[in-house]
C-alpha atoms as a PDB file:
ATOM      1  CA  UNK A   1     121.224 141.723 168.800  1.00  0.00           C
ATOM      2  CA  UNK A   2     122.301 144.546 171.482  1.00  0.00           C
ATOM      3  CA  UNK A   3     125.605 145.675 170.436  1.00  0.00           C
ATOM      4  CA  UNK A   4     126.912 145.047 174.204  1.00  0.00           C
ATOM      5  CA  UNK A   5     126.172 140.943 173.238  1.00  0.00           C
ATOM      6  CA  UNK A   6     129.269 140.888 170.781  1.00  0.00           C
ATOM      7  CA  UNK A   7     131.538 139.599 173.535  1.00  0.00           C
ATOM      8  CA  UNK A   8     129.420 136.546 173.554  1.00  0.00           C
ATOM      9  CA  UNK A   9     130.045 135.317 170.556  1.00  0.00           C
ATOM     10  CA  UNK A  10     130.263 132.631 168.879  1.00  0.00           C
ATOM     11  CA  UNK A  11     128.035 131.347 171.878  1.00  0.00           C
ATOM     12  CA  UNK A  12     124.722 133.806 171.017  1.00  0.00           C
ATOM     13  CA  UNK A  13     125.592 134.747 167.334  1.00  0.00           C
ATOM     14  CA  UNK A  14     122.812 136.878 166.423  1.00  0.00           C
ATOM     15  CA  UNK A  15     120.242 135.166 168.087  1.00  0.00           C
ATOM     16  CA  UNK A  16     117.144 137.874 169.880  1.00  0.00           C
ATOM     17  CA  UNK A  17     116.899 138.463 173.358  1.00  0.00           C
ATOM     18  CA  UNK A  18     114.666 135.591 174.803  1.00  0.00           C
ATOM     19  CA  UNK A  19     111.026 136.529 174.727  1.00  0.00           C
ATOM     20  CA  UNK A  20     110.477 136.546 178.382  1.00  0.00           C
ATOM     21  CA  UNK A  21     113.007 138.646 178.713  1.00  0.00           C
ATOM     22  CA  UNK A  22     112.782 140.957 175.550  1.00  0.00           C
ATOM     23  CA  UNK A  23     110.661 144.284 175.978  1.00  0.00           C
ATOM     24  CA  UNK A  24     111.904 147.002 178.377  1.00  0.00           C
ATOM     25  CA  UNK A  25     115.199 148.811 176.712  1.00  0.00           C
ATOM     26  CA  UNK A  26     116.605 148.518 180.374  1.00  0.00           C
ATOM     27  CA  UNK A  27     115.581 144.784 180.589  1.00  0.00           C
ATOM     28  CA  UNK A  28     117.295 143.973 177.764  1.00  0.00           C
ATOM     29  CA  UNK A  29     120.657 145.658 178.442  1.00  0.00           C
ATOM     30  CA  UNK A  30     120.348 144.070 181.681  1.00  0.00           C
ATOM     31  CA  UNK A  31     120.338 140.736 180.274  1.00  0.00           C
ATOM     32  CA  UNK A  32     123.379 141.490 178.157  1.00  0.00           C
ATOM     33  CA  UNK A  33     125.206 142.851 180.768  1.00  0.00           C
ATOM     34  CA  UNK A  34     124.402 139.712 183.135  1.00  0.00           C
ATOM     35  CA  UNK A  35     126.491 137.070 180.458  1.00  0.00           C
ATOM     36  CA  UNK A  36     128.953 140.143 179.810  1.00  0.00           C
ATOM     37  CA  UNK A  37     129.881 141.392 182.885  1.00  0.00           C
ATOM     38  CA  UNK A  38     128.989 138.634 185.618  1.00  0.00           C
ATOM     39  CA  UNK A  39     130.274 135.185 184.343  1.00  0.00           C
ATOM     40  CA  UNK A  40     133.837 135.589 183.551  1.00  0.00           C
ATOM     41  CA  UNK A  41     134.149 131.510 182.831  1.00  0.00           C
ATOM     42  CA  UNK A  42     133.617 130.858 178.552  1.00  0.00           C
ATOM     43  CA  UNK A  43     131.830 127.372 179.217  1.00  0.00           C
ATOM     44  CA  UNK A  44     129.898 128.663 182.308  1.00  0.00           C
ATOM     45  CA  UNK A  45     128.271 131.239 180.479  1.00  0.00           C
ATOM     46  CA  UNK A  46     127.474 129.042 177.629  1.00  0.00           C
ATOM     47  CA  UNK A  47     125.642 126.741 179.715  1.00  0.00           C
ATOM     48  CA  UNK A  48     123.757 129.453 181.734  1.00  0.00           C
ATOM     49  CA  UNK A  49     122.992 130.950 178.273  1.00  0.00           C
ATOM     50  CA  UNK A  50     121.447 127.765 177.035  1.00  0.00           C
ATOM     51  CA  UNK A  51     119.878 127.189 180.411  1.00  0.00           C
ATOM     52  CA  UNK A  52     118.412 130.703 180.379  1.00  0.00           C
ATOM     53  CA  UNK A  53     117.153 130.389 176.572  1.00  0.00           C
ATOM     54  CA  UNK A  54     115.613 126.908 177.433  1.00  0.00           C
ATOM     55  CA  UNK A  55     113.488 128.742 180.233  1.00  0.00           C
ATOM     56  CA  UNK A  56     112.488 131.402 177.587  1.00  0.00           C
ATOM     57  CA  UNK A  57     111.572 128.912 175.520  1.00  0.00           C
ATOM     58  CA  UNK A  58     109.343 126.566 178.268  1.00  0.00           C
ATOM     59  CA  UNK A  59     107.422 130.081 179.588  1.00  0.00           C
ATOM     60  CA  UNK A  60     106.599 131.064 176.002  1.00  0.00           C
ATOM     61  CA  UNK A  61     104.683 127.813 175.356  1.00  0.00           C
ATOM     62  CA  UNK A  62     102.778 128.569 178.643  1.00  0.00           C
ATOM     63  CA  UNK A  63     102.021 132.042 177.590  1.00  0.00           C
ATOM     64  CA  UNK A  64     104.393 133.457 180.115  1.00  0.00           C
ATOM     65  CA  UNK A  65     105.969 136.448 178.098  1.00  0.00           C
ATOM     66  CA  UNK A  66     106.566 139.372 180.510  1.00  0.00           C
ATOM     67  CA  UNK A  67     109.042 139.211 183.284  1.00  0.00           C
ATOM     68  CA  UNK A  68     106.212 140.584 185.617  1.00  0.00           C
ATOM     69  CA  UNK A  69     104.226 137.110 185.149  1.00  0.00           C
ATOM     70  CA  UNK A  70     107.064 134.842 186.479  1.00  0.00           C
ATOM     71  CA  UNK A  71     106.347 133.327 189.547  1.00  0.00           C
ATOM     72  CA  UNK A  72     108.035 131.126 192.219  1.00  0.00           C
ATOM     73  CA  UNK A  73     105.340 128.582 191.318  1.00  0.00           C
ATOM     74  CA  UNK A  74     106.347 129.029 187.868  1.00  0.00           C
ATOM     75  CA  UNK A  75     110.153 127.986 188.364  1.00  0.00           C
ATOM     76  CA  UNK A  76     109.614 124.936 190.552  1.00  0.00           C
ATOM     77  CA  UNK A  77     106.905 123.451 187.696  1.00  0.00           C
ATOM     78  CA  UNK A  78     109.586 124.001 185.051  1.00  0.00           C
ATOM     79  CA  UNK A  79     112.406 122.364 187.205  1.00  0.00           C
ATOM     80  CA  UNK A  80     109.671 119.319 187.684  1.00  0.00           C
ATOM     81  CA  UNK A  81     109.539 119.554 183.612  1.00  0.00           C
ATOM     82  CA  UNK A  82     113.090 118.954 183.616  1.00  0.00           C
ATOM     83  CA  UNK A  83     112.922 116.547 186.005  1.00  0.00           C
ATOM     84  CA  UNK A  84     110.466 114.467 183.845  1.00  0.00           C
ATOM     85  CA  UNK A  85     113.201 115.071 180.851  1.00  0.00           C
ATOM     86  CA  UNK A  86     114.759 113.264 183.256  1.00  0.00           C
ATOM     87  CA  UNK A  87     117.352 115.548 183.030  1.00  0.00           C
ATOM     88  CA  UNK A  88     120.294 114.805 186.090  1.00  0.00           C
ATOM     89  CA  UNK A  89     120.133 116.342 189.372  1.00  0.00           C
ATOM     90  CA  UNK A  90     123.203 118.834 188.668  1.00  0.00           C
ATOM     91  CA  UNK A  91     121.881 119.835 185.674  1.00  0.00           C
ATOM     92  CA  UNK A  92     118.853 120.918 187.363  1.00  0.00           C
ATOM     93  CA  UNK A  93     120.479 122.705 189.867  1.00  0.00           C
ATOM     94  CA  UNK A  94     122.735 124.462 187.097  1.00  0.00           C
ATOM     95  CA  UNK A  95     119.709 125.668 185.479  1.00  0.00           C
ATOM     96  CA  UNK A  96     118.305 126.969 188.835  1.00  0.00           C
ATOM     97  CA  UNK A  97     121.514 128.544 189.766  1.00  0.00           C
ATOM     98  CA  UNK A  98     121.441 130.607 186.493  1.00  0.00           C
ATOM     99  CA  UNK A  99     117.953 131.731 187.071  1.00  0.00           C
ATOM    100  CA  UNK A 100     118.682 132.684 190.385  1.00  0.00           C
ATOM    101  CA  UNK A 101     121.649 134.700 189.130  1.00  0.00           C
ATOM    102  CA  UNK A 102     119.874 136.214 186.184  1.00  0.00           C
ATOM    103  CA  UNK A 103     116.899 137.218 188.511  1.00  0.00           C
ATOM    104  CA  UNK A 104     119.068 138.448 190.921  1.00  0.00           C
ATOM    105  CA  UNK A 105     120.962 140.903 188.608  1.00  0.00           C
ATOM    106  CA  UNK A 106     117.453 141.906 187.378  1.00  0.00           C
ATOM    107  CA  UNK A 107     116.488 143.029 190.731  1.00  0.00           C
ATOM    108  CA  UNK A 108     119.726 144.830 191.685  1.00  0.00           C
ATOM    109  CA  UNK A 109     119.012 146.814 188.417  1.00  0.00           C
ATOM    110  CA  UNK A 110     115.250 147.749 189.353  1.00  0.00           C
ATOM    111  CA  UNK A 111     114.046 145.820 186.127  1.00  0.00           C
ATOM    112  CA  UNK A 112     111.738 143.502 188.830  1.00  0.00           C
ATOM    113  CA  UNK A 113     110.745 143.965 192.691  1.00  0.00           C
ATOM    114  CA  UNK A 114     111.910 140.198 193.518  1.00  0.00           C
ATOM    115  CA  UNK A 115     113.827 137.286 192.091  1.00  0.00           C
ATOM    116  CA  UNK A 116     110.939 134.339 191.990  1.00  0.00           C
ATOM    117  CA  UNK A 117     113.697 131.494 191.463  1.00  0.00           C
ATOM    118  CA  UNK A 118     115.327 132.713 195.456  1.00  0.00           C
ATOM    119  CA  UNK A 119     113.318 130.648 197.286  1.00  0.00           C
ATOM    120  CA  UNK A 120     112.414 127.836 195.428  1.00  0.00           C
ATOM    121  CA  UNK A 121     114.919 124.689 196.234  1.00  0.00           C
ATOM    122  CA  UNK A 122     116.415 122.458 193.380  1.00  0.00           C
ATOM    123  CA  UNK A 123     116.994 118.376 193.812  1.00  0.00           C
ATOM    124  CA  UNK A 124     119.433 117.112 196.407  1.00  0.00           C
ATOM    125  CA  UNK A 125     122.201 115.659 195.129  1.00  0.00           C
ATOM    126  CA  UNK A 126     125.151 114.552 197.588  1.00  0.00           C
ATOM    127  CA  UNK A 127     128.630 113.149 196.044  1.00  0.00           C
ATOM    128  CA  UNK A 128     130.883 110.831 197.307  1.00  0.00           C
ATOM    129  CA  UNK A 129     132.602 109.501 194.964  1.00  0.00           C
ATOM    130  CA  UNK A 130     133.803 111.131 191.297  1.00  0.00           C
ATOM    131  CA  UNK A 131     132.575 109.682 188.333  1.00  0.00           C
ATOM    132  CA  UNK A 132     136.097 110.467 186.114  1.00  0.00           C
ATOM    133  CA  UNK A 133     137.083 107.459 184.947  1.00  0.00           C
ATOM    134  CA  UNK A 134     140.626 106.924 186.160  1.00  0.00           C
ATOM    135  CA  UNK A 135     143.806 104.592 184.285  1.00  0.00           C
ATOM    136  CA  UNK A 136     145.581 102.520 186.621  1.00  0.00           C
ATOM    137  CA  UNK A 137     149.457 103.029 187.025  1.00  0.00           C
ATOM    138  CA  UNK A 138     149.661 100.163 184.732  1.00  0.00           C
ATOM    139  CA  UNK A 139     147.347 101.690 181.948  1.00  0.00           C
ATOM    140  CA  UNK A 140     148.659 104.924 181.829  1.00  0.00           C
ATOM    141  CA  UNK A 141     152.516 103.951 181.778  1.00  0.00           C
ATOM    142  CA  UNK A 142     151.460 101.779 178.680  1.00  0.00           C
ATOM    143  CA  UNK A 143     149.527 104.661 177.225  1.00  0.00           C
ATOM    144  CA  UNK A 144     152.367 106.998 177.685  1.00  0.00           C
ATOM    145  CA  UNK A 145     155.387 104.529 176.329  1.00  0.00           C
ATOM    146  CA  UNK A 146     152.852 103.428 173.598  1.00  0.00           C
ATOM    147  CA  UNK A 147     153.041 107.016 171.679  1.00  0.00           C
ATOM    148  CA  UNK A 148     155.415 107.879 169.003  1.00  0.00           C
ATOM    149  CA  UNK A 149     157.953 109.845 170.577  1.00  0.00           C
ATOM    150  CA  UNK A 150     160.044 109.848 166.848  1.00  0.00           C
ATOM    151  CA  UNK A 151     157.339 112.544 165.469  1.00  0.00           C
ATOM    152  CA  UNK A 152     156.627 116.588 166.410  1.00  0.00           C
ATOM    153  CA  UNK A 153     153.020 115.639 167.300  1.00  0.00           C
ATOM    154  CA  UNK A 154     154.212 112.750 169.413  1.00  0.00           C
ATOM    155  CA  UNK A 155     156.237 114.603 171.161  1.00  0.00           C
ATOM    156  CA  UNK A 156     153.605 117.241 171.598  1.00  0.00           C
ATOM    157  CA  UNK A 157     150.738 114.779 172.919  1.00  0.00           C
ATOM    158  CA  UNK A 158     153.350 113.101 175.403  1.00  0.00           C
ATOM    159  CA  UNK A 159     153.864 116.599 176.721  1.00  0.00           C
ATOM    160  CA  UNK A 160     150.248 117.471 177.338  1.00  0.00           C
ATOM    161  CA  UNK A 161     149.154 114.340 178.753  1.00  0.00           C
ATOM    162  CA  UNK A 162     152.134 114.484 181.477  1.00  0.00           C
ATOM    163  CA  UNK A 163     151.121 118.357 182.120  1.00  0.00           C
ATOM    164  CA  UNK A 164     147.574 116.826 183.023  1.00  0.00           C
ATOM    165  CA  UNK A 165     148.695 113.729 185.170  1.00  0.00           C
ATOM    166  CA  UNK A 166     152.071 115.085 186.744  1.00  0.00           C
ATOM    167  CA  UNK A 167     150.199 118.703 187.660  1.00  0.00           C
ATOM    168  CA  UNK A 168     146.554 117.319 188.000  1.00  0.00           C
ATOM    169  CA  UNK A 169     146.303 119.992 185.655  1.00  0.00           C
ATOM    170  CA  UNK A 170     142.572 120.787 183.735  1.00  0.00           C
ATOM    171  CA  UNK A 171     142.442 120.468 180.307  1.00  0.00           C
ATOM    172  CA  UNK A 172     141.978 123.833 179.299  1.00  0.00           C
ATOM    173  CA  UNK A 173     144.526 124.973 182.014  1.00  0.00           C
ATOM    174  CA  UNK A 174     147.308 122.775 180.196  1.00  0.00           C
ATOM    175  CA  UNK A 175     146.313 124.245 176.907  1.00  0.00           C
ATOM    176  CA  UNK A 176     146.373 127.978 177.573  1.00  0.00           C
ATOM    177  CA  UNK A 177     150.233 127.880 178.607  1.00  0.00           C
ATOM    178  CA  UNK A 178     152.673 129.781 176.562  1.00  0.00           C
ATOM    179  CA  UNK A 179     156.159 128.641 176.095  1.00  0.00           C
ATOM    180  CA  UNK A 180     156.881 130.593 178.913  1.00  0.00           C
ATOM    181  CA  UNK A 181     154.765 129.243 181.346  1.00  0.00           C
ATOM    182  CA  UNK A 182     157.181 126.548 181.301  1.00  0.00           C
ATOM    183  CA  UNK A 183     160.773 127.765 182.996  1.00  0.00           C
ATOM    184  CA  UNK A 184     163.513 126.769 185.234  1.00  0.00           C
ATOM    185  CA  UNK A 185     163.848 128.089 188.517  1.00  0.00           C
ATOM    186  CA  UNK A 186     165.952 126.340 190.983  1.00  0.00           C
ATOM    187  CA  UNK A 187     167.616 123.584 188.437  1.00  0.00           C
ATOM    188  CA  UNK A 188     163.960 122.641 188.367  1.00  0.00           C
ATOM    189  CA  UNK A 189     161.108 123.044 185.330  1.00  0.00           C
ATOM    190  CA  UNK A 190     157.824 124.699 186.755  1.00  0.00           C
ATOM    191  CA  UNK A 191     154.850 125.024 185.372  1.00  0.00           C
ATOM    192  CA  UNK A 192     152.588 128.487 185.199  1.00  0.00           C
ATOM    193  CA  UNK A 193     149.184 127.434 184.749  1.00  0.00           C
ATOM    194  CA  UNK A 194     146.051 129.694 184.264  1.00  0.00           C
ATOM    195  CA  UNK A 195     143.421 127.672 186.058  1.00  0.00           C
ATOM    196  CA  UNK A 196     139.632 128.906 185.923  1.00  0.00           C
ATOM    197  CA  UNK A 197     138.060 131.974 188.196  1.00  0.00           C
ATOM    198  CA  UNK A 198     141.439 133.997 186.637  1.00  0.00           C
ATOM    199  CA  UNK A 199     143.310 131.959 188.995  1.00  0.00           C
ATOM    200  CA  UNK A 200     147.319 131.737 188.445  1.00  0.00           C
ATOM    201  CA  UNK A 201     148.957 128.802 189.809  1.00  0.00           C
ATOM    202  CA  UNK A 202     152.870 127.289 189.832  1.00  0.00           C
ATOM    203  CA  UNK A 203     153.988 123.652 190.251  1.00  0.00           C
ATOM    204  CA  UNK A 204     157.126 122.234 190.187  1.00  0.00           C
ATOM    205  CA  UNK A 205     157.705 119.486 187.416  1.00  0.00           C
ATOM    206  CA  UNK A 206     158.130 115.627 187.903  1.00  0.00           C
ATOM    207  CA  UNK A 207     161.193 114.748 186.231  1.00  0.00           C
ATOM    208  CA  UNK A 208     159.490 112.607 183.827  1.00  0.00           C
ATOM    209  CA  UNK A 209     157.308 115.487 182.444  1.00  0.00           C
ATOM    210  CA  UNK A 210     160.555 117.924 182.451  1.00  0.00           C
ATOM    211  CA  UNK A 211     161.958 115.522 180.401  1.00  0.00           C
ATOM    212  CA  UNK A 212     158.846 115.406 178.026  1.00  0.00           C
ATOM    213  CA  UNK A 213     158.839 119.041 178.150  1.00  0.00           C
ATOM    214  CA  UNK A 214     162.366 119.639 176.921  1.00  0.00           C
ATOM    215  CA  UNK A 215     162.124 117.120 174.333  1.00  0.00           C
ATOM    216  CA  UNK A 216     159.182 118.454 172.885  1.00  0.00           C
ATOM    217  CA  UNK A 217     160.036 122.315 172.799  1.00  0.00           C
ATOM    218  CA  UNK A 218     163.720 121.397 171.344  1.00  0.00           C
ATOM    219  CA  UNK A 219     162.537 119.346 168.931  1.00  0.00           C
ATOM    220  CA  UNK A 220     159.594 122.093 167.914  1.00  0.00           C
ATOM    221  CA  UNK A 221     161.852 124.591 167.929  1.00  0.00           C
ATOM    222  CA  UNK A 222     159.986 127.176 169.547  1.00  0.00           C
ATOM    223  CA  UNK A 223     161.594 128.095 172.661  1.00  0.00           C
ATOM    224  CA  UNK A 224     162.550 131.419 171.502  1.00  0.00           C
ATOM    225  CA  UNK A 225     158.876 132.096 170.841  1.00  0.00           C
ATOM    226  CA  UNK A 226     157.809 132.708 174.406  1.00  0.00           C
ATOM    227  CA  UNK A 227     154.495 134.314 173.823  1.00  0.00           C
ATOM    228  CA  UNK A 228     153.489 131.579 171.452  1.00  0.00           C
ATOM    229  CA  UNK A 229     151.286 128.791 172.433  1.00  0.00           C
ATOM    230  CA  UNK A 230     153.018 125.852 174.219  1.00  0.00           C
ATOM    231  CA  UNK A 231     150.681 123.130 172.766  1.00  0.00           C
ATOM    232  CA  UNK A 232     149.975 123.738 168.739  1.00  0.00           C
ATOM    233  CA  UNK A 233     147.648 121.727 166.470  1.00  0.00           C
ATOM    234  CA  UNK A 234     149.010 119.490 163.612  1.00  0.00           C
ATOM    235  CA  UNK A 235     149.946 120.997 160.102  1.00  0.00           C
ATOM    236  CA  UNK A 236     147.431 118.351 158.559  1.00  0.00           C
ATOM    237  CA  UNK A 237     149.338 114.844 158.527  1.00  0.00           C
ATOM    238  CA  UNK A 238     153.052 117.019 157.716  1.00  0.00           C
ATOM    239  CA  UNK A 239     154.277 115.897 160.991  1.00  0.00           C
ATOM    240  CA  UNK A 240     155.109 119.879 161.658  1.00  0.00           C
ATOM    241  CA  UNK A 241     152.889 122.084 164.026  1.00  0.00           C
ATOM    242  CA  UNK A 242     151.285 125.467 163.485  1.00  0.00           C
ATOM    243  CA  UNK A 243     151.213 127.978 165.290  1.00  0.00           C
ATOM    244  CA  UNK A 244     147.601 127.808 166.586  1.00  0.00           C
ATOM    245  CA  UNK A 245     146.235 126.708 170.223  1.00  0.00           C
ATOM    246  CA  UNK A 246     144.831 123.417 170.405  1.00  0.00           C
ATOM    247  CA  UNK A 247     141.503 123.340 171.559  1.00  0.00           C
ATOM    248  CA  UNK A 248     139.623 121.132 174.170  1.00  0.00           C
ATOM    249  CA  UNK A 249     138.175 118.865 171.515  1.00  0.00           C
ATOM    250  CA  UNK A 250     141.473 118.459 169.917  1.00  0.00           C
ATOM    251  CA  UNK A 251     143.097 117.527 173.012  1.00  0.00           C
ATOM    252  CA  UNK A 252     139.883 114.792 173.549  1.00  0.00           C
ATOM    253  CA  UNK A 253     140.505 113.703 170.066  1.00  0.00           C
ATOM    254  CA  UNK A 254     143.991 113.141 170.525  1.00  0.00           C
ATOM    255  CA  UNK A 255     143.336 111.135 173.713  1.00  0.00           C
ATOM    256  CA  UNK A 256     141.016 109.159 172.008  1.00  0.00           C
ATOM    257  CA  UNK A 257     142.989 107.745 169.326  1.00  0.00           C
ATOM    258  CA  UNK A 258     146.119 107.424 171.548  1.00  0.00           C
ATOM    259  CA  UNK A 259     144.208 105.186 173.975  1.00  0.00           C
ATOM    260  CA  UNK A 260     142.983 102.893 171.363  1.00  0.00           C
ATOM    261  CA  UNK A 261     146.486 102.741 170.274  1.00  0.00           C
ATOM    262  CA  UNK A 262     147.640 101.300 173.429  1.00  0.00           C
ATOM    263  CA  UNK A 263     144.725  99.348 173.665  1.00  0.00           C
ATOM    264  CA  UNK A 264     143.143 100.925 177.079  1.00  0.00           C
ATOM    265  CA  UNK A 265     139.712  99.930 176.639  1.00  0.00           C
ATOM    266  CA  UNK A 266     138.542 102.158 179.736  1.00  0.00           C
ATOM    267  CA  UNK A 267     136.604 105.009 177.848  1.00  0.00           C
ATOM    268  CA  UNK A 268     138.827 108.249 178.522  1.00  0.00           C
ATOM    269  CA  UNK A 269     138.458 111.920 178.432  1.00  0.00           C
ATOM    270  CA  UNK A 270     140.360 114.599 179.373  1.00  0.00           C
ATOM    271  CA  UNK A 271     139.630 115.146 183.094  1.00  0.00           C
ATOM    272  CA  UNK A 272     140.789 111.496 182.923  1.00  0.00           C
ATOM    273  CA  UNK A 273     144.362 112.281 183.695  1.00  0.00           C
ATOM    274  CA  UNK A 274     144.172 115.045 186.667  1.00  0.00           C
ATOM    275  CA  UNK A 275     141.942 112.037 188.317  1.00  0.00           C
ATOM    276  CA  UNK A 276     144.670 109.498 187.917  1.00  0.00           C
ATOM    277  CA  UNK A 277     147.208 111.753 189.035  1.00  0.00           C
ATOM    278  CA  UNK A 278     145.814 112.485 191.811  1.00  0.00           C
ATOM    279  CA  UNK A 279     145.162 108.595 193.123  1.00  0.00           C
ATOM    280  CA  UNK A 280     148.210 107.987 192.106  1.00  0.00           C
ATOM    281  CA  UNK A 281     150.050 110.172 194.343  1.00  0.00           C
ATOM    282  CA  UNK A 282     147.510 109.623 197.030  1.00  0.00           C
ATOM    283  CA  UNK A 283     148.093 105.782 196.585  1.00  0.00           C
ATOM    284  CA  UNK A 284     151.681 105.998 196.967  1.00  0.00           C
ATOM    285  CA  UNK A 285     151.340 108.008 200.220  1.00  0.00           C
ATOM    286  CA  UNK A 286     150.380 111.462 199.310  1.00  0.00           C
ATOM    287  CA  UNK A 287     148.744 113.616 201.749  1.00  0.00           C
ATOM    288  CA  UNK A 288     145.172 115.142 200.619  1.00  0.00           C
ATOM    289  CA  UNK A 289     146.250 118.372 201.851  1.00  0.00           C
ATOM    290  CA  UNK A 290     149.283 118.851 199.136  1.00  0.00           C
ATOM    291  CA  UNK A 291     146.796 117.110 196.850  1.00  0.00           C
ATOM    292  CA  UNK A 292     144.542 119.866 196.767  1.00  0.00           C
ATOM    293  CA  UNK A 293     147.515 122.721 196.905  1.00  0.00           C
ATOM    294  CA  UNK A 294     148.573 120.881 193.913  1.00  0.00           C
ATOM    295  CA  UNK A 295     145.061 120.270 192.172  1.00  0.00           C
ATOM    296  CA  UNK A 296     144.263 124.217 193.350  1.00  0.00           C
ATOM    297  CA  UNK A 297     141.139 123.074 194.705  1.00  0.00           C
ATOM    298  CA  UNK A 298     139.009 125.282 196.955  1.00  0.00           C
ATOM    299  CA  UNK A 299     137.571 122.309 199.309  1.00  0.00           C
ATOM    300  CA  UNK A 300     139.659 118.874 200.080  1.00  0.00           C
ATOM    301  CA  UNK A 301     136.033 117.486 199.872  1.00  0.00           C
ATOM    302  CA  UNK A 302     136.601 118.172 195.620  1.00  0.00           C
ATOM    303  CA  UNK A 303     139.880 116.581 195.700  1.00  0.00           C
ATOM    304  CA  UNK A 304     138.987 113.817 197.621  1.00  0.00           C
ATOM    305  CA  UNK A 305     136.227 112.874 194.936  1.00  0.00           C
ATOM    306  CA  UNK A 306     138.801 112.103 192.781  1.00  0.00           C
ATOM    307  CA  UNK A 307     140.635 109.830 194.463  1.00  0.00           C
ATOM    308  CA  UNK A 308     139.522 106.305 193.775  1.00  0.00           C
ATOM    309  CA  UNK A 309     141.542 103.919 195.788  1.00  0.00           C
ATOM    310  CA  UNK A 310     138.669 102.831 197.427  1.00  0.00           C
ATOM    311  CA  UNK A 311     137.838 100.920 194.196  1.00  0.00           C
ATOM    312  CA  UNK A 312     140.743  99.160 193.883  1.00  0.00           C
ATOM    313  CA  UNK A 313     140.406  97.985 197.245  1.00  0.00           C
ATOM    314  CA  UNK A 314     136.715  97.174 196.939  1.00  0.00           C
ATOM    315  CA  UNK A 315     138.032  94.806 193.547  1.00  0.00           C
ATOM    316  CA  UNK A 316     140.435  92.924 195.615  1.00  0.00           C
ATOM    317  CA  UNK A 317     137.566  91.956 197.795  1.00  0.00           C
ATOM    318  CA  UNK A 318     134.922  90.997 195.086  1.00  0.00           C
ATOM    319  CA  UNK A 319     137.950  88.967 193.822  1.00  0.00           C
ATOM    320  CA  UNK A 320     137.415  86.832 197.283  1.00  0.00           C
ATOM    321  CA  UNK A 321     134.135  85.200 196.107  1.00  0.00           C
ATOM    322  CA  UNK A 322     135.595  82.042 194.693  1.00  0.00           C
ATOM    323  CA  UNK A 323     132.955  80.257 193.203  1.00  0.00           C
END
């Protein structure tokens, strides 16, 4: 594997240059410095990766093993073979957008005359409506009350979930805060969160999560350590913390067994609570502007999709059918 490559890690390991792609010394480094230097996002570039490998993989079984022989023709017939996977329309267009970005890098670096993926057009695929599946006020009071509060990891898991629902907060944005990302300013807690695209972004806290907050740092002990990871994994079943991040399947685990525990049989994930945040606050009168300063969304079109009081409403009228 090109030596440039070792950023990628543990996504490529030591796997070759795709064959299609393989060949030139120039196309290669190109490649390399496409997922290095282009895609600053960790899951992004994972997914192009695989998207870009999976290409590779459907032009060698065609014969297709020079960059020269790819054609236009040649990326529509493999987005129909996806198609036929019957693979989803945004998956499709995510592998077409990481062609087109690939090919375009390849041209800006004289490696090929023209990108064939520019002008060939992916599925349509319009949404309305998110597909999160959102707790009701109800549901995610109950889920919140129904976790131990007496132990370190309680503590910890009451924190994170209010970071997510009171900030509308992504997952991974909750988990890389430092202790210091929480502070007072103002008699009030705020929040520093590192949001995706390198984005920085400050919200005042609810007074429910402050209170969360403070409990669990106080009781962990680790406000002096304000480079140190706000939210820590478990010590095993010790009831103490380590000093390690928690991860994004950690934080799904978690949320997994504390639903079940307060018997939410809605199936949950972590984008769960910045979803029923957000129609929360919209439901008691919230404007969608704020909600997308809050949610740091580029478009009010994204926040909008998660806000779901439409379903609620459309429920109350299905109710109406009295047979």
């Amino acid at each position: 594997m090109n030596t440039t490559a070792v950023i990628l890690a543990p996504v490529v390991q030591s796997l070759p240059v795709p064959a299609v792609f393989a060949g030139p010394a120039q196309a290669e480094r190109r490649f390399w410095e496409f997922f290095t230097t282009q895609i600053n996002n960790d899951n992004t570039r994972k997914s192009y990766f695989n998207a870009v490998r999976y290409f590779a993989a459907w032009c060698q079984s065609r014969n297709i093993v020079e960059l020269h022989q790819v054609e236009p023709m040649h990326i529509a017939a493999y987005l129909k073979a996806l198609e036929k996977e019957e693979r989803s329309a945004p998956t499709i267009k995510q592998h077409l957008a990481a062609l087109r970005m690939l090919f375009d890098w390849l041209v800006i670096g004289q490696v090929i005359p023209l990108n064939p993926a520019h002008a060939v057009r992916g599925p349509k695929h319009v949404v309305k409506k998110g597909k999160t599946p959102v707790l009701n006020t109800d549901e995610a009071r109950a889920l919140l009350d129904k976790i131990d509060t007496a132990t370190l990891p309680g503590l910890r898991d009451r924190a994170l979930i209010g970071v997510m629902v009171y900030t509308f907060a992504r997952v991974n944005a909750a988990l890389e805060m430092k202790v210091k990302d929480y502070y007072v300013q103002g008699r009030r807690g705020w929040v520093h969160l590192h949001e995706k695209g390198g984005k920085e972004h400050t919200v005042p806290c609810h007074h429910n999560l402050e209170a969360y907050i403070d409990e669990y740092i106080a009781a962990a002990g680790i406000a002096e350590d304000v480079d140190g990871w706000l939210f820590r994994t478990a010590a095993g079943r010790t009831g103490s913390l380590t000093i390690s991040q928690m991860w994004q399947q950690d934080a799904y685990r978690m949320i997994q067994r504390r639903a079940k525990a307060a018997g939410i049989k809605t199936k949950i994930g972590n984008h769960t609570f910045r979803a029923t945040g957000i129609t929360a606050y919209m439901k008691n009168g919230g404007k969608l502007e704020t909600a997308q300063l809050i949610a740091n969304h580029e478009s009010p079109r994204t926040t909008k999709l998660y806000d779901r009081r439409e379903e609620e409403i459309s429920l109350d009228e299905v109710e109406r059918i009295m047979i």
